[in-house]
Protein backbone atom coordinates (compact mmCIF):
# COMPACT_ATOMS: atom_id res chain seq x y z
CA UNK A 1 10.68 -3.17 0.72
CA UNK A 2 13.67 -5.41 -0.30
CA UNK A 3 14.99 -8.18 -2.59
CA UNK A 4 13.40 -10.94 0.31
CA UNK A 5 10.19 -9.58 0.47
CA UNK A 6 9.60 -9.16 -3.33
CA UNK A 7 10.89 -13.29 -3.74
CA UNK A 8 8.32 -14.18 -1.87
CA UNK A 9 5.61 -12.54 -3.82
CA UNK A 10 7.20 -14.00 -6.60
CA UNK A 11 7.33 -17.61 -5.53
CA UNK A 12 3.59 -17.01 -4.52
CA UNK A 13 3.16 -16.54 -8.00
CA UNK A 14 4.50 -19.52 -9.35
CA UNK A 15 1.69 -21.15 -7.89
CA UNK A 16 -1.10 -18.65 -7.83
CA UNK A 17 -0.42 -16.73 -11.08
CA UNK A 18 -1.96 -13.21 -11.44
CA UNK A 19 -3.91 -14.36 -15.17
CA UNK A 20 -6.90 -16.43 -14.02
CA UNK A 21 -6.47 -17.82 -17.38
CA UNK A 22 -3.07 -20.01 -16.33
CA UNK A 23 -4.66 -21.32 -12.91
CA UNK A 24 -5.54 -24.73 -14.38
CA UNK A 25 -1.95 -25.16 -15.68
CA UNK A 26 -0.44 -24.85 -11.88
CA UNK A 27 -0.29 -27.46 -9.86
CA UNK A 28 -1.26 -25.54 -6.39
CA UNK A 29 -1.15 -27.82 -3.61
CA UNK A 30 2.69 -29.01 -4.95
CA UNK A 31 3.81 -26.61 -2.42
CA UNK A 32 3.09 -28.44 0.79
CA UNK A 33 3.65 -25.83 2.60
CA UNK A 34 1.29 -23.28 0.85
CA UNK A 35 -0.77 -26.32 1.05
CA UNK A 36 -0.32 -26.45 4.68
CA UNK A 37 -2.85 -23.49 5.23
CA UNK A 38 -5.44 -24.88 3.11
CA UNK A 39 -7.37 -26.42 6.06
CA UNK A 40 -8.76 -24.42 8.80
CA UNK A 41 -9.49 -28.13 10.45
CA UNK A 42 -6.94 -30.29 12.61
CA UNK A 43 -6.83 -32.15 9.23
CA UNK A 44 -3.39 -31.16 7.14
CA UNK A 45 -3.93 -33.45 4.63
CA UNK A 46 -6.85 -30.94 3.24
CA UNK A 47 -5.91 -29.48 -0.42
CA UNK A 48 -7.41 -26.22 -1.79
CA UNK A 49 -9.60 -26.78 -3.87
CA UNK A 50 -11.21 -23.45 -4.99
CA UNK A 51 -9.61 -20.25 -6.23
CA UNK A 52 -10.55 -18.82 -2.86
CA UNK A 53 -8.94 -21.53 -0.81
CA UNK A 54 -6.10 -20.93 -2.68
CA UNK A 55 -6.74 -16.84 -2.22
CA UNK A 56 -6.59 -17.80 2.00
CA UNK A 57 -3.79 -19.88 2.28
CA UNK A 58 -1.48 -18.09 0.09
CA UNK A 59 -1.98 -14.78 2.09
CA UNK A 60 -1.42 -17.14 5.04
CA UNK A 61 2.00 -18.20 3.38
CA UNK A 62 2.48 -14.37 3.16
CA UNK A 63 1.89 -13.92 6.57
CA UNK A 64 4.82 -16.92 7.59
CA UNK A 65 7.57 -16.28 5.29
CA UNK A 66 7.31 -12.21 5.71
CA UNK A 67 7.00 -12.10 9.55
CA UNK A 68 8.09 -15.34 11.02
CA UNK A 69 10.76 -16.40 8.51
CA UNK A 70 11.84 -13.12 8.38
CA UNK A 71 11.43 -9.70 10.67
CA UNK A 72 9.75 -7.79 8.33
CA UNK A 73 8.34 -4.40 9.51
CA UNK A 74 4.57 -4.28 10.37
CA UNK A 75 4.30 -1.80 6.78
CA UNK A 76 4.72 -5.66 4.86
CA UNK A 77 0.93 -5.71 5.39
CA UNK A 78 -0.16 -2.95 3.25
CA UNK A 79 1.84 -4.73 0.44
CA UNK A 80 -0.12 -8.14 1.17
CA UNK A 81 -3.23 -5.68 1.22
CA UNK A 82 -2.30 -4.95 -2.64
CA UNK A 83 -2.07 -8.80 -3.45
CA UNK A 84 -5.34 -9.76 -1.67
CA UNK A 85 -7.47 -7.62 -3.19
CA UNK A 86 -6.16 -7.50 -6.12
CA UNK A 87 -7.15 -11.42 -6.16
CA UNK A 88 -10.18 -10.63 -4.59
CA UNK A 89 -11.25 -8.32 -7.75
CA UNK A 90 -10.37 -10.73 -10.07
CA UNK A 91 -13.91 -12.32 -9.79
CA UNK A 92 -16.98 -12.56 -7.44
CA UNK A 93 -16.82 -14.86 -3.99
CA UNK A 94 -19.69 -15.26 -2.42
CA UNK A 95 -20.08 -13.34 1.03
CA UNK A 96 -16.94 -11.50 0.01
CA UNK A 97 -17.70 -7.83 -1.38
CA UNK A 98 -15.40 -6.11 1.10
CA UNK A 99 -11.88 -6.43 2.73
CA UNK A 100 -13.46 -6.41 5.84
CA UNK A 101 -16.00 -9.13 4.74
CA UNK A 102 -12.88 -11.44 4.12
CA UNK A 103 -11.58 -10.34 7.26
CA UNK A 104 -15.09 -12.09 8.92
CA UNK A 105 -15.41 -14.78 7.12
CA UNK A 106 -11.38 -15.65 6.96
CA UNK A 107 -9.47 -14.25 9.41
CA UNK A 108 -11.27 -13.45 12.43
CA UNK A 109 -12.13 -17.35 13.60
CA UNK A 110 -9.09 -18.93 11.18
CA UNK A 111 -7.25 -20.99 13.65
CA UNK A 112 -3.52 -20.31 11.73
CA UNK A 113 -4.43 -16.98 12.33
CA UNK A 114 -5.46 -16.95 15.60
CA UNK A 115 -2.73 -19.59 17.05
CA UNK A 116 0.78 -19.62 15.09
CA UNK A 117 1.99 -23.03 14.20
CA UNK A 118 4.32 -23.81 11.72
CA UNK A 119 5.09 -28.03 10.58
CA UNK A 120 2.44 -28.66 13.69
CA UNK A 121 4.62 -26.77 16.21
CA UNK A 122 3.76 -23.27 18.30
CA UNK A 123 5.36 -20.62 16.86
CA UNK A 124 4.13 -17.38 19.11
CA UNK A 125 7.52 -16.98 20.59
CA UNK A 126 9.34 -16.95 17.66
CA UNK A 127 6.73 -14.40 16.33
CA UNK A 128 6.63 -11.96 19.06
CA UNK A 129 10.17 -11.98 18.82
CA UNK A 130 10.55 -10.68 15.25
CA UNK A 131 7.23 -8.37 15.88
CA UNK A 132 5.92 -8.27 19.15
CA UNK A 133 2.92 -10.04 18.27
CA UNK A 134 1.91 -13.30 19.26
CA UNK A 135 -0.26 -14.14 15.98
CA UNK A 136 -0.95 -13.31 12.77
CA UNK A 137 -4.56 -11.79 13.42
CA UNK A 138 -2.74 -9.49 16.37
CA UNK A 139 -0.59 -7.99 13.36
CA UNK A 140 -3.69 -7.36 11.18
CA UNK A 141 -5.59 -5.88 13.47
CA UNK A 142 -3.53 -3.13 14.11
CA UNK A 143 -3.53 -2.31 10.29
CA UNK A 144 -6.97 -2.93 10.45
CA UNK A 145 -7.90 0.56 9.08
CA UNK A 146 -6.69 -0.53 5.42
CA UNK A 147 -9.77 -3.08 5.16
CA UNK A 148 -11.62 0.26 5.09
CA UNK A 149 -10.76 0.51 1.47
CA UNK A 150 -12.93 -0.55 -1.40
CA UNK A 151 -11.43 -3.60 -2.93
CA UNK A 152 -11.14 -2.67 -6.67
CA UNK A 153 -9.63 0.78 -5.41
CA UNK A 154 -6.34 -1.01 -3.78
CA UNK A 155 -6.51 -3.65 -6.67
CA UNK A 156 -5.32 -0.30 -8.69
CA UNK A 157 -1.93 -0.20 -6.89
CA UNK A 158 -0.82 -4.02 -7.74
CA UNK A 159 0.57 -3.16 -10.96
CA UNK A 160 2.73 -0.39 -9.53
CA UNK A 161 3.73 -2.51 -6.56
CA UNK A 162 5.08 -5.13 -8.96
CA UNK A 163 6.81 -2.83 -10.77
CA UNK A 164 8.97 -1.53 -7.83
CA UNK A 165 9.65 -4.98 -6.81
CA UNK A 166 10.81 -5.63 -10.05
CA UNK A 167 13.46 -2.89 -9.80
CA UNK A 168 14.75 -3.98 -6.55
CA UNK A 169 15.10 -7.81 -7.50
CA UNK A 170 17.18 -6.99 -10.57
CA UNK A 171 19.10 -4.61 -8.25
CA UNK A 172 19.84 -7.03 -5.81
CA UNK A 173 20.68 -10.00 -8.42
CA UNK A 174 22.90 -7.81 -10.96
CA UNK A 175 23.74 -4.59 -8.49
CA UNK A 176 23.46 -3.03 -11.98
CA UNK A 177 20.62 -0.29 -13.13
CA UNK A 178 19.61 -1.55 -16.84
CA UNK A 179 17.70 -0.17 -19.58
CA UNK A 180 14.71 -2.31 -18.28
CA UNK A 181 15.11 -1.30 -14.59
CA UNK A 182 14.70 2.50 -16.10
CA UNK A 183 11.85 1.63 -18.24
CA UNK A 184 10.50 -0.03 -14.85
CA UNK A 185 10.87 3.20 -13.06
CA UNK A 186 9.47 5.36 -15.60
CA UNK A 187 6.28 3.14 -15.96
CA UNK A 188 5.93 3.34 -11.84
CA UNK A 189 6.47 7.28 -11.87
CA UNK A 190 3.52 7.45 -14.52
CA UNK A 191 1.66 5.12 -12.91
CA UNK A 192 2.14 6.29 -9.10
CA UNK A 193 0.97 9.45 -10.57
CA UNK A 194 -2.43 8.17 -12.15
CA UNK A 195 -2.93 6.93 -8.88
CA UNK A 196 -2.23 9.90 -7.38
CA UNK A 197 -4.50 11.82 -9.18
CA UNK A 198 -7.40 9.88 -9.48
CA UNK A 199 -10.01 12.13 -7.68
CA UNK A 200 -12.14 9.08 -6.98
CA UNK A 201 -9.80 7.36 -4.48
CA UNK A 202 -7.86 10.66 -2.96
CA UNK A 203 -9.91 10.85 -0.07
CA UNK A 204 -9.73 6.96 1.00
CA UNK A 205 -6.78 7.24 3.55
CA UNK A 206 -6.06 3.66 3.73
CA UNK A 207 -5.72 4.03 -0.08
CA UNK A 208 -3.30 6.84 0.05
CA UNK A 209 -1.67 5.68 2.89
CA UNK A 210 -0.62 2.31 0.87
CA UNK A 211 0.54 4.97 -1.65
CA UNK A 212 2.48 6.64 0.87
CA UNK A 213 4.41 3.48 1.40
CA UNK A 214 5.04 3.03 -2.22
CA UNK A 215 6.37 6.59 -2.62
CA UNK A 216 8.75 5.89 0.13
CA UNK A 217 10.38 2.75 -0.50
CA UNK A 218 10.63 3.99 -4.35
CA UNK A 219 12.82 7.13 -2.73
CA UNK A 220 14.56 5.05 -0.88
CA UNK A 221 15.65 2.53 -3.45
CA UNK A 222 16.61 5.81 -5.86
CA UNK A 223 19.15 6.88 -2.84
CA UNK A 224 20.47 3.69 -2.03
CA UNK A 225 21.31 2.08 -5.12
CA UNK A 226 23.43 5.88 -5.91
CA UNK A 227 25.83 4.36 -3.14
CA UNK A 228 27.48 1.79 -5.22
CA UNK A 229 26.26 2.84 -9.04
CA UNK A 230 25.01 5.77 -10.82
CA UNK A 231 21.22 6.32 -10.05
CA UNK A 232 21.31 9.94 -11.47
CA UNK A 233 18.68 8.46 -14.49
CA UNK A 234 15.91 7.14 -12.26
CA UNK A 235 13.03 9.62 -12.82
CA UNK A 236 12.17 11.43 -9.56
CA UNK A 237 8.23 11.28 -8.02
CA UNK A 238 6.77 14.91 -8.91
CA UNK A 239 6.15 16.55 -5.24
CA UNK A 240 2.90 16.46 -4.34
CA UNK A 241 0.49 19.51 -2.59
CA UNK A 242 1.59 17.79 0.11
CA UNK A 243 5.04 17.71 0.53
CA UNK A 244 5.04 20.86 -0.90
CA UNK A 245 3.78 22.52 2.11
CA UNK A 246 6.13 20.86 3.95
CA UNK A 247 3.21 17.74 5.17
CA UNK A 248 5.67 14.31 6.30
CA UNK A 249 6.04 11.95 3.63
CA UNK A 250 4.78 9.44 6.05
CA UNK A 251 1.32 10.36 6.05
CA UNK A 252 -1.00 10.54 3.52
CA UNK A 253 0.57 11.15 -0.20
CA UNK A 254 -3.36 11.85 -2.11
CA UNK A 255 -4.00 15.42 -3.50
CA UNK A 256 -6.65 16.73 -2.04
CA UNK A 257 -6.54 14.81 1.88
CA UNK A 258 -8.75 16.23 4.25
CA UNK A 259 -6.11 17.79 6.26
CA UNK A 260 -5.19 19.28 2.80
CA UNK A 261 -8.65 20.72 2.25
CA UNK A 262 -8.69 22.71 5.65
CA UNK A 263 -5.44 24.61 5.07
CA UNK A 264 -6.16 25.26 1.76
CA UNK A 265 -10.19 27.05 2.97
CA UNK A 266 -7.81 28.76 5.72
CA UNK A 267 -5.07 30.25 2.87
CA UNK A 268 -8.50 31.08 0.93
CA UNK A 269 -10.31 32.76 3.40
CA UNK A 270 -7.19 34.66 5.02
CA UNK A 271 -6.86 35.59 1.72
CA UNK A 272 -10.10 36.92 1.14
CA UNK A 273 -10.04 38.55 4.55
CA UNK A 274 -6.95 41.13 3.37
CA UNK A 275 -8.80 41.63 0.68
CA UNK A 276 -11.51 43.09 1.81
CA UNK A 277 -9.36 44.84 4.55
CA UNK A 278 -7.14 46.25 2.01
CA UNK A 279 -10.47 47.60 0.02
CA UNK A 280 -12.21 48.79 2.91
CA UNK A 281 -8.97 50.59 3.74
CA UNK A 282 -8.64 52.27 0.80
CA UNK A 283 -12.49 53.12 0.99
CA UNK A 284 -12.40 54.89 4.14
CA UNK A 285 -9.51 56.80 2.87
CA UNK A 286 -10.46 58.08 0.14
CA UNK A 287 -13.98 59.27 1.51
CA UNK A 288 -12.17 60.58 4.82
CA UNK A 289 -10.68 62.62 2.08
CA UNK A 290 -13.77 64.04 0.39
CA UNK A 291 -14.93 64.83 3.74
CA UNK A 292 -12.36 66.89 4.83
CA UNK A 293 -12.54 68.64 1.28
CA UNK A 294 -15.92 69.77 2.03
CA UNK A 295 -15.83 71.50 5.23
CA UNK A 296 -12.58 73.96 3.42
C-alpha cells in the first residue's frame, strides 16, 4: 500500500461515492475515462447507466490505473476485493449474490478484461511488463481464491482499509504524524481487531488472508514513517495466536485457522498423554511398593 494506490481509490470516489444517498448528485460518466469501461460493446460512446454499470467499470478503472499506469504488486487485488464488495453489499443486483457470481456474469466474457486496450489501443505489452500478465482477467484469476468469500464478510474490512489509506495519504502530503493520523490508527487497531475476532469469518481464508495484508502494510507504514519522524505513538497490532507461535505474518492472520486448530489438538493431546503417563507412573509405583511390603 502507498500514497498512489490510496489516490486512486479516492478519485474513484469522487465519482462513485460510498453513501448511496449522494449518487444522484455525481455526475458519473464526467470522467470519460471511467466512462470508457462502461460498454462491453465496440461502442465507446455507451454511458453507465445503472449503479451496477457504474460498480463494473469503476473496478475496471481500478484495474488500469493500479496495474497498467502503475506496477502495482499482484496483493492491489485484495484491496479492489474490499471496494467491490463492499459496493456489491450496498444493495441487491440481480444474478449477483456471490463474488464469484460477478466474476460470471462480469468478468469472465468482459472484453476489457479479456483483451487490454486503453484510448482504443492494445495494451498487453505494456501490462505484462509491469506484471507479467497479459490481461486483466489473467491477474484475477490467480487471486481467484478471494471470490470464495461471502460478500458482506469482506464488505466488513472497507472501513478499516480506508482508514489505513487515510494515514498514508496524510503521511505522504504533510510527512507529519497528526493528532488525526493517531486517532486514524487507533480506530484501525480496534477495528482490525473486531475483525480479527469475529468467530464467524475466522475460518474464511480468503477473508483472513485480506486481513493479513492489512496487518502488514499497517506494520510497515508504523516502521517506515519512524525513519524521518517520531512514530513511537502509533498503537501497535496485539500479536495474534498466530504469530505467537512463531506462524509467518504472510499467511493467514484469523484466530482460530485450521492450521491453528491442529497444533493446538496436538499441544492438547500431548498434553493429556504425560498426564496420564505421569499418573500411571506414579500408580505402578506406589503399588510396586505395597507389593514388596507384603511378601517381608
Amino acid at each position: 500500500m502507498d500514497y498512489t494506490l490510496c489516490k486512486q481509490f479516492d478519485t474513484l470516489r469522487t465519482y462513485l461515492p460510498d453513501d448511496l444517498k449522494k449518487h444522484d448528485s455525481v455526475n458519473f460518466n464526467k470522467n470519460k475515462n471511467i466512462k470508457y469501461y462502461c460498454s462491453n460493446e465496440e461502442s465507446e460512446e455507451k454511458d453507465c447507466e445503472t449503479d451496477l454499470d457504474q460498480i463494473k467499470a469503476g473496478c475496471l478503472w481500478l484495474f488500469e490505473q493500479l496495474f497498467l499506469e502503475n506496477k502495482k504488486n499482484i496483493s492491489t487485488v485484495e484491496y479492489i476485493i474490499i471496494w467491490l464488495s463492499y459496493k456489491l453489499n450496498q444493495k441487491t443486483y440481480d444474478e449477483i449474490n456471490t463474488l464469484n457470481d460477478f466474476y460470471t456474469n462480469c468478468i469472465a466474457n468482459n472484453r476489457h478484461y479479456i483483451n487490454c486496450k486503453q484510448s482504443g489501443q492494445n495494451c498487453s505489452n505494456q501490462l505484462n511488463g509491469n506484471t507479467g500478465y497479459n490481461n486483466y482477467k489473467e491477474i484475477i484469476d490467480k487471486k481467484k481464491k478471494l471470490l470464495s468469500t461471502n460478500i458482506k464478510n469482506m464488505s466488513k474490512i472497507y472501513d478499516a482499509f480506508k482508514l489505513l489509506c487515510n494515514m498514508y495519504t496524510e503521511f505522504d502530503v504533510s510527512n507529519t504524524i497528526s493528532e488525526k493520523s493517531l486517532g486514524d490508527a487507533k480506530n484501525f487497531v480496534e477495528k482490525y481487531k473486531e475483525l480479527n475476532d469475529d468467530s464467524g469469518n475466522t475460518k474464511d481464508e480468503a477473508y483472513c488472508q485480506v486481513l493479513s495484508t492489512l496487518s502488514n502494510d499497517y506494520n510497515t507504514f508504523k516502521s517506515s514513517c519512524g525513519d524521518s519522524v517520531d512514530c513511537n505513538n502509533i498503537p501497535s497490532l496485539t500479536p495474534t495466536e498466530t504469530e505467537e507461535i512463531g506462524m509467518q505474518s504472510s499467511g493467514n492472520i484469523c484466530n482460530d485457522t485450521p492450521s491453528l486448530s491442529i497444533v493446538k489438538k496436538l499441544i492438547l493431546a500431548l498434553l493429556i498423554f504425560s498426564a496420564i503417563s505421569i499418573f500411571l507412573g506414579i500408580f505402578f509405583k506406589v503399588n510396586n511398593k505395597k507389593f514388596k511390603n507384603y511378601f517381608k
